[in-house]
N, C-alpha and C. Protein backbone atom coordinates (compact mmCIF):
# COMPACT_ATOMS: atom_id res chain seq x y z
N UNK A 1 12.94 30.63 11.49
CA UNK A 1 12.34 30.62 12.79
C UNK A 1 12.48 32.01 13.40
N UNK A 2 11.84 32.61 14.21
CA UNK A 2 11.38 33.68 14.78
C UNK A 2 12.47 33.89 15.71
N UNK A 3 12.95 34.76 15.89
CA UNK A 3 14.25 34.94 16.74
C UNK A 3 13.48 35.71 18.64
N UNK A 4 12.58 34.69 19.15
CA UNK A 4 12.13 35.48 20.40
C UNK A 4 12.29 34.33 21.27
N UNK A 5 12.33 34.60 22.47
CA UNK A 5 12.69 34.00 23.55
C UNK A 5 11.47 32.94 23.74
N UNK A 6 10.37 33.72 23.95
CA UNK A 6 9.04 32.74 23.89
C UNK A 6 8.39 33.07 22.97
N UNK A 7 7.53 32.15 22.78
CA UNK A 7 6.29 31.99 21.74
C UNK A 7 4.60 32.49 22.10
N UNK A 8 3.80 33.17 21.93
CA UNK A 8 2.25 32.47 22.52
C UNK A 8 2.13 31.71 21.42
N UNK A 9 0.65 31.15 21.76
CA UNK A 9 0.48 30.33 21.20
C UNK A 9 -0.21 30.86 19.76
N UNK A 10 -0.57 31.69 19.48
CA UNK A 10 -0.41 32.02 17.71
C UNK A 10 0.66 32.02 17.15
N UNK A 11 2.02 32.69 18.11
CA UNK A 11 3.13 32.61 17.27
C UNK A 11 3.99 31.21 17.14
N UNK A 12 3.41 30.47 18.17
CA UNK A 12 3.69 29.02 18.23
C UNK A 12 3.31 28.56 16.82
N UNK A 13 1.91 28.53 16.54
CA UNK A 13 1.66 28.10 15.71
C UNK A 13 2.39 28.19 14.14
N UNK A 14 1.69 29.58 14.07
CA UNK A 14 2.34 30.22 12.67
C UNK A 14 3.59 29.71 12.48
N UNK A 15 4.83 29.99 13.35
CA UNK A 15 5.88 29.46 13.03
C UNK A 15 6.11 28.54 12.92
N UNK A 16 5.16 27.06 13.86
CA UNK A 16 5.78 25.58 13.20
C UNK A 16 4.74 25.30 11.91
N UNK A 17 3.52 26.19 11.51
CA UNK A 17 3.19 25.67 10.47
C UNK A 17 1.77 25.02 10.57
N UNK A 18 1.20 25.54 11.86
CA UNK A 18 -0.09 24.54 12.29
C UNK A 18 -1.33 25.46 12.50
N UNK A 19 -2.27 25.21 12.76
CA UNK A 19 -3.30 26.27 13.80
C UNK A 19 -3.21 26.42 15.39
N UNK A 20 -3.62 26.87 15.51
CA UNK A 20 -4.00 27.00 16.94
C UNK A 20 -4.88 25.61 17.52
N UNK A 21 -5.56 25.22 17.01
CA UNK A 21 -6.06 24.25 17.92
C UNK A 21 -5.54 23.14 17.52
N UNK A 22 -4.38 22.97 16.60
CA UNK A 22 -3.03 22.11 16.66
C UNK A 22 -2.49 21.79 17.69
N UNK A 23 -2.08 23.09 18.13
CA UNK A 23 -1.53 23.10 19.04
C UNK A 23 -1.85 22.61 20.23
N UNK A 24 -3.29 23.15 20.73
CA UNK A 24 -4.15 22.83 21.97
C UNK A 24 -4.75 20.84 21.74
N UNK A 25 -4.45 21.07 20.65
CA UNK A 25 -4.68 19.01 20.56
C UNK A 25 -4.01 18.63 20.86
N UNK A 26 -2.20 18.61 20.29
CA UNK A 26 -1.53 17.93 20.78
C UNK A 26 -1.20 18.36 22.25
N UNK A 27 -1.64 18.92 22.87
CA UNK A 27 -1.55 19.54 24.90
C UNK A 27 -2.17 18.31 25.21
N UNK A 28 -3.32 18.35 24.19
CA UNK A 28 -4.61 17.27 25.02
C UNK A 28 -3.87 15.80 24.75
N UNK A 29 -3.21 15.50 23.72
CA UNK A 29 -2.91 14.21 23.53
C UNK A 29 -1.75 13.85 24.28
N UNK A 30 -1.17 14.87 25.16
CA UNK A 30 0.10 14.40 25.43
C UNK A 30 1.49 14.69 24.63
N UNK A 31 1.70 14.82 23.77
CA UNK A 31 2.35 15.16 22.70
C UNK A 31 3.50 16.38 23.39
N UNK A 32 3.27 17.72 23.86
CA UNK A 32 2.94 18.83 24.10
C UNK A 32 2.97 19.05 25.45
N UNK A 33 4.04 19.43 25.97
CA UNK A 33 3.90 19.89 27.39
C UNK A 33 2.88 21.04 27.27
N UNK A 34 2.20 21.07 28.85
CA UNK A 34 1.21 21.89 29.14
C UNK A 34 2.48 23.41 29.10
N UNK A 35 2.54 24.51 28.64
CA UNK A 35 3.73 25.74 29.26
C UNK A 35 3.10 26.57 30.41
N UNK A 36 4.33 26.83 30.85
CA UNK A 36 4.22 28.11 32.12
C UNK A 36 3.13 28.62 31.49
N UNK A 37 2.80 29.66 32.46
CA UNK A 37 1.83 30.85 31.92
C UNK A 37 2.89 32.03 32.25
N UNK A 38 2.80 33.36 31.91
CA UNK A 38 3.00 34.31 31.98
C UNK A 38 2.78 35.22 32.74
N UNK A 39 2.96 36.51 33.17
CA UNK A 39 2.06 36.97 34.79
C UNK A 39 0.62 37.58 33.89
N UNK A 40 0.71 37.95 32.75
CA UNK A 40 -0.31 38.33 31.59
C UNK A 40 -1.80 36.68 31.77
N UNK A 41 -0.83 35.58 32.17
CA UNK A 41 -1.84 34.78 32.13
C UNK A 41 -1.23 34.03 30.64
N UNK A 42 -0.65 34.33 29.54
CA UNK A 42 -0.68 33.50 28.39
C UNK A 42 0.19 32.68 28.97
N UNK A 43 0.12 31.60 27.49
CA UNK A 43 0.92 30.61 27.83
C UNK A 43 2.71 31.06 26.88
N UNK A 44 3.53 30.52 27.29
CA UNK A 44 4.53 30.66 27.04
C UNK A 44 5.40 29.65 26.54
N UNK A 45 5.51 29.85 25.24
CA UNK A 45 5.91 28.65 24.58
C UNK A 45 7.31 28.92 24.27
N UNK A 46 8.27 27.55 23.67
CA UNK A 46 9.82 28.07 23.33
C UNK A 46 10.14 27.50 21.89
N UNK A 47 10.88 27.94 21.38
CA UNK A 47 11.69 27.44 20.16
C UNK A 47 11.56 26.00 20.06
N UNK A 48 11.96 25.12 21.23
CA UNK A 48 11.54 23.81 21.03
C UNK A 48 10.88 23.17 20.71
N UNK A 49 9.65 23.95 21.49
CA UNK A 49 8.16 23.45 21.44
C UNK A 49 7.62 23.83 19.59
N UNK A 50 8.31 24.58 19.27
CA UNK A 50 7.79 24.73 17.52
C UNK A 50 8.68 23.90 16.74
N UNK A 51 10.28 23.41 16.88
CA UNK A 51 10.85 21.82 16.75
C UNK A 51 9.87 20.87 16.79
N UNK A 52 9.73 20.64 17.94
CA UNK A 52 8.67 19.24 18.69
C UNK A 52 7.45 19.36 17.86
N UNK A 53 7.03 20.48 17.53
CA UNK A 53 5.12 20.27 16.75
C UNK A 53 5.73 19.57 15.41
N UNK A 54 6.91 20.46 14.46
CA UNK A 54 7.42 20.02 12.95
C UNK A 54 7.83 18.76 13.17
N UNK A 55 8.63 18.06 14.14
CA UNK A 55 9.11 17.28 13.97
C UNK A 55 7.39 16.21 14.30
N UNK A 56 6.29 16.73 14.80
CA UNK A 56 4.89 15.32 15.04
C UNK A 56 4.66 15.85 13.13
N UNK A 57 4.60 16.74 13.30
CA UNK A 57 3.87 17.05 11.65
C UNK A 57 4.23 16.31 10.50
N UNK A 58 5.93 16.10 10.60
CA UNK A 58 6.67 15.49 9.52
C UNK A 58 6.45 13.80 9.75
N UNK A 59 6.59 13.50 11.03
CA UNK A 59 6.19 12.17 11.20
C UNK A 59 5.02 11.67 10.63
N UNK A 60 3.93 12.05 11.05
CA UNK A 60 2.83 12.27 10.18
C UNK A 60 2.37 12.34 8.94
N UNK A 61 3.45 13.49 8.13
CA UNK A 61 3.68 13.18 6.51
C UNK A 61 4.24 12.00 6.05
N UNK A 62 4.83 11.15 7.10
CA UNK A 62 5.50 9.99 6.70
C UNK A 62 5.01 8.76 7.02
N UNK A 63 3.85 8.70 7.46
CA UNK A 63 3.10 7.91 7.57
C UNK A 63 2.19 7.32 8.70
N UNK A 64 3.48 8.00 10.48
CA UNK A 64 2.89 7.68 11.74
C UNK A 64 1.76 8.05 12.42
N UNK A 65 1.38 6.85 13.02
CA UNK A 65 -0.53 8.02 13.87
C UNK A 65 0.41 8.83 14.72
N UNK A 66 -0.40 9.26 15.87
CA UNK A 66 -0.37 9.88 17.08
C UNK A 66 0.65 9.19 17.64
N UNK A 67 -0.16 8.14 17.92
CA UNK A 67 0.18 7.17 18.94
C UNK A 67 1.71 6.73 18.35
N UNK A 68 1.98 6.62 17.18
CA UNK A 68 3.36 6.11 16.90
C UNK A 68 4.16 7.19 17.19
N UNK A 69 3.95 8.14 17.07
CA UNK A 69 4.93 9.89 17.47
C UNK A 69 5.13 9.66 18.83
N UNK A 70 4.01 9.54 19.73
CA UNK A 70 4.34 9.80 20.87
C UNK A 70 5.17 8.32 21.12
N UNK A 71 5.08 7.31 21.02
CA UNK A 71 6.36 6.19 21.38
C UNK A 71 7.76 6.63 20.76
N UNK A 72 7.49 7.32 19.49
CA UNK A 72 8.85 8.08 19.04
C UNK A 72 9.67 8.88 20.01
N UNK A 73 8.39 9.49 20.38
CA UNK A 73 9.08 10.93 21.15
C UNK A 73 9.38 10.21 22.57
N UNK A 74 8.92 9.42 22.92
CA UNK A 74 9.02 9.00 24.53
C UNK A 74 10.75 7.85 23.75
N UNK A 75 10.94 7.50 23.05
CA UNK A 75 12.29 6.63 22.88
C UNK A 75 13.09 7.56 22.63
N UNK A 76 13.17 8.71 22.14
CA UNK A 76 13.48 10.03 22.38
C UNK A 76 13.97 10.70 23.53
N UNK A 77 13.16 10.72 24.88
CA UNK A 77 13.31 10.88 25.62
C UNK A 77 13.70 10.08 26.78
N UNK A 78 14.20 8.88 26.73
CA UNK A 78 14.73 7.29 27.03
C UNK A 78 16.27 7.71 26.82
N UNK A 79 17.25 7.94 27.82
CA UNK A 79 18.22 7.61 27.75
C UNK A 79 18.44 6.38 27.15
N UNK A 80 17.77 5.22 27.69
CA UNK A 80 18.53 3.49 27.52
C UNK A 80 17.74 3.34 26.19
N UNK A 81 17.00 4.47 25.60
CA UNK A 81 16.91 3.37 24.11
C UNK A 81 17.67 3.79 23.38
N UNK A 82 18.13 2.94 22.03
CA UNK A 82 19.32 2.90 20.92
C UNK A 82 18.60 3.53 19.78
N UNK A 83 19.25 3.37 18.95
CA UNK A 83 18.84 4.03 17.82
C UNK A 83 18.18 2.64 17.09
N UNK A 84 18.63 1.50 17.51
CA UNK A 84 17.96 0.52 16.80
C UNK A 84 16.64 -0.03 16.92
N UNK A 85 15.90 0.85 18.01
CA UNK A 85 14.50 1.08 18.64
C UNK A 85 13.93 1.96 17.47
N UNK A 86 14.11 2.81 17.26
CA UNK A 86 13.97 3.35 16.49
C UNK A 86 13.72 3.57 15.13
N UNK A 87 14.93 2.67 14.66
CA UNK A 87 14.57 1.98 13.12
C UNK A 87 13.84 0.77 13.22
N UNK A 88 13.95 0.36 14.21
CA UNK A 88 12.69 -1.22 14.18
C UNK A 88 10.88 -0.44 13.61
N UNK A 89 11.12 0.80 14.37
CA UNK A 89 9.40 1.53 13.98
C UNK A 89 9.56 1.83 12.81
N UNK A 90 11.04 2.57 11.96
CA UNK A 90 10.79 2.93 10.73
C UNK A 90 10.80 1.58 10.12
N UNK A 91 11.24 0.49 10.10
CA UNK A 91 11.25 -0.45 9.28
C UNK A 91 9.88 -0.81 9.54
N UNK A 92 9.32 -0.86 10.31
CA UNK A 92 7.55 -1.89 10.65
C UNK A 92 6.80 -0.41 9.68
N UNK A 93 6.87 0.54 9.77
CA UNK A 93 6.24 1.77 9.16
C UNK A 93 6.22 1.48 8.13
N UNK A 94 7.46 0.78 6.99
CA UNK A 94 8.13 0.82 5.57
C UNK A 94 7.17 -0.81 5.20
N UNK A 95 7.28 -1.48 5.98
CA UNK A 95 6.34 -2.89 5.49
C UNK A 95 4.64 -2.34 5.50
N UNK A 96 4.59 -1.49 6.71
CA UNK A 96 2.80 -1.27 6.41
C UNK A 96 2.50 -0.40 5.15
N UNK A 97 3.47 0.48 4.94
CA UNK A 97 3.40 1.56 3.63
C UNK A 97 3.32 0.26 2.15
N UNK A 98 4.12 -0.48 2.13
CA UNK A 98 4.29 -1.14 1.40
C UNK A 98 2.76 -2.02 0.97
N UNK A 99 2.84 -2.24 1.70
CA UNK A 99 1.63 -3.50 1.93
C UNK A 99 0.49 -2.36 1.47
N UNK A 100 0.02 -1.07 1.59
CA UNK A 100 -1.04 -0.42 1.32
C UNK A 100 -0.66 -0.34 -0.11
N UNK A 101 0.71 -0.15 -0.54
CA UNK A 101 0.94 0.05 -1.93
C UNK A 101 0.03 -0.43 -2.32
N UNK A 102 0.93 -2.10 -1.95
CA UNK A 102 0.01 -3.31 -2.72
C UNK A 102 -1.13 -3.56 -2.94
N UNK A 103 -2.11 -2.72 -1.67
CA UNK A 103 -3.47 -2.79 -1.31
C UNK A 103 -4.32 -1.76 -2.69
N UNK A 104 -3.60 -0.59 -2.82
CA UNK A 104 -4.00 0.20 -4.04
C UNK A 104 -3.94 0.11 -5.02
N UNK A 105 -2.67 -0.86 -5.34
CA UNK A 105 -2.59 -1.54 -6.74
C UNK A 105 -3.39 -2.21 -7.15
N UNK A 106 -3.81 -3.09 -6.56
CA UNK A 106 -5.27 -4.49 -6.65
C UNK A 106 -6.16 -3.81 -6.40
N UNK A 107 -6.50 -2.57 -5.93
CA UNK A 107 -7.71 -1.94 -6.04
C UNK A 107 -7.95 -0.75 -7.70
N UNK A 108 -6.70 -0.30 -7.50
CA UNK A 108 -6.78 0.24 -9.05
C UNK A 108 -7.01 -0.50 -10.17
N UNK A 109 -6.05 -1.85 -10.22
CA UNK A 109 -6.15 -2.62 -11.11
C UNK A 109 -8.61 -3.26 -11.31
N UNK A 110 -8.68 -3.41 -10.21
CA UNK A 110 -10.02 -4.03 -10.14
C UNK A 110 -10.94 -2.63 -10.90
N UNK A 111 -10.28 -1.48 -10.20
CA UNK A 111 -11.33 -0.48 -11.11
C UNK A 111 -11.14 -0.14 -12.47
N UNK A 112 -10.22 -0.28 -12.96
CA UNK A 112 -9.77 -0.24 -14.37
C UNK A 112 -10.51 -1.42 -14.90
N UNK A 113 -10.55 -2.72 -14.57
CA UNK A 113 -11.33 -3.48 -15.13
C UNK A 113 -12.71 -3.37 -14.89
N UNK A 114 -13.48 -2.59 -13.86
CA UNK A 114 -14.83 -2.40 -14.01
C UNK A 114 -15.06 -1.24 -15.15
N UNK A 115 -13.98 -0.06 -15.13
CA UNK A 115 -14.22 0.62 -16.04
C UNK A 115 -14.19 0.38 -17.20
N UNK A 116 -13.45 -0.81 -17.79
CA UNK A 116 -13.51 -1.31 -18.64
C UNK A 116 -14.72 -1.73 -19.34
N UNK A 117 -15.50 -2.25 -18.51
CA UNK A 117 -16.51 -3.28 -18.51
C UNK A 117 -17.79 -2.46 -19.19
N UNK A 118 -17.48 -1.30 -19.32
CA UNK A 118 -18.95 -0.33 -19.65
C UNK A 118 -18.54 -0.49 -21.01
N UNK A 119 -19.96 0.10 -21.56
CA UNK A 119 -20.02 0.47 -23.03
C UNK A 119 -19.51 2.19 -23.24
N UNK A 120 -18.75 2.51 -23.31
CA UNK A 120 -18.70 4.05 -23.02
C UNK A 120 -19.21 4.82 -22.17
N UNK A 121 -19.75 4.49 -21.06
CA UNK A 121 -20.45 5.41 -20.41
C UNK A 121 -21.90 5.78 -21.21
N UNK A 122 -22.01 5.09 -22.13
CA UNK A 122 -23.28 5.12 -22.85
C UNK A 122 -24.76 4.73 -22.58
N UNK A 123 -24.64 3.57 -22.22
CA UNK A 123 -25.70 2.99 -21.12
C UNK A 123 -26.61 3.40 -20.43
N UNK A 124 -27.87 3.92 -20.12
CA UNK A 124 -28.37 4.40 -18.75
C UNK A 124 -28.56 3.41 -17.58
N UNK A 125 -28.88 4.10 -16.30
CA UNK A 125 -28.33 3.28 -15.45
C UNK A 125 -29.35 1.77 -15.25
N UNK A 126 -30.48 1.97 -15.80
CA UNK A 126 -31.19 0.15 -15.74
C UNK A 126 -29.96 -0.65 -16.20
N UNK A 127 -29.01 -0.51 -17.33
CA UNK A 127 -28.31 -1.54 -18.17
C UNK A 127 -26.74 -1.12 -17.54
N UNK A 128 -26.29 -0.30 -17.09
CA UNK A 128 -25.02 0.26 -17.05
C UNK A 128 -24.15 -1.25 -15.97
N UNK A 129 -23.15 -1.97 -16.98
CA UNK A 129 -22.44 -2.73 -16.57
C UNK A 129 -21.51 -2.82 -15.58
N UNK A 130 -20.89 -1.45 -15.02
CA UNK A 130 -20.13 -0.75 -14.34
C UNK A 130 -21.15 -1.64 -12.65
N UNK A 131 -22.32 -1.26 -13.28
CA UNK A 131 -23.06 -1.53 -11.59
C UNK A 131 -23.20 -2.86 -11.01
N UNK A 132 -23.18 -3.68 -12.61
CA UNK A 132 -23.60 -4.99 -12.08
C UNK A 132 -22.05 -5.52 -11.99
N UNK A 133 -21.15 -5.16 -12.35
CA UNK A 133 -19.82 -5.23 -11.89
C UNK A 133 -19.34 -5.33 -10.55
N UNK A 134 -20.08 -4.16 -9.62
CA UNK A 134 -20.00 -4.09 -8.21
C UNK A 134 -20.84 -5.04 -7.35
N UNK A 135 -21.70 -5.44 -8.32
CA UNK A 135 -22.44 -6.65 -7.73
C UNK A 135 -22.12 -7.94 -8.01
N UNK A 136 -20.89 -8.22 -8.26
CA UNK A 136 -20.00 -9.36 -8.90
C UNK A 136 -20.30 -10.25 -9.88
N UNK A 137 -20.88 -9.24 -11.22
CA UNK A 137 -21.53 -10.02 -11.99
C UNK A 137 -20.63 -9.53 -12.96
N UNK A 138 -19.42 -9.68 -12.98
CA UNK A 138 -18.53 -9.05 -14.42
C UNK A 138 -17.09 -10.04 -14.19
């Protein structure tokens, strides 16, 4: 991390890893305090605020919308919530991940058997079995 007192918002960016209009989205979503401005007029961002973007980014890699970050970040910012608020979202997160597993498995499995279903790819498409497959004739 960049050893400066404030950030603008390019160096905001660059350093947590985002673009610029990363940045200006999550302002718009809430996410993102609006910052001071500067007497220059920029905005003035802090070390935190490039924490706070990595820490929506990583959430994100892990599976949460928007909308689940920002209830993160607001139980976060909740003195009276526990940590067991918290894992209740990672555990409901870990059943929906799951459940898509499952959802890709039965979908891979179904395309492996349409792919199956061809003659080599040999076929042109009047006869090609693959199609009438999708039309639930296999």
């Amino acid at each position: 991390m960049k050893q400066l007192e404030a950030f603008t918002i390019g160096s905001l960016a660059e350093d947590a890893g985002v673009g610029i209009q990363t940045v200006r989205f999550y302002e718009r979503k809430g996410l993102l305090k609006q910052p001071p401005r500067r007497g220059s007029g920029y905005r003035q961002y802090t070390a935190d605020d490039a924490k706070l973007i990595r820490f929506i980014k990583r959430a994100q890699e892990l599976g949460f919308t928007l909308k689940e970050v920002k209830t993160l970040l607001d139980l976060q910012a909740t003195t009276k919530s526990a940590c067991a608020d918290v894992k209740k979202s990672a555990d409901q997160k870990v059943v929906e991940i799951e459940n898509r597993i499952k959802d890709l498995k039965k979908m891979l499995r179904s395309l492996n058997q349409i792919a199956n279903c061809c003659a080599e790819g040999k076929a042109t498409r009047g006869v090609c079995s693959i199609l009438d497959c999708f039309e639930g004739n296999c």
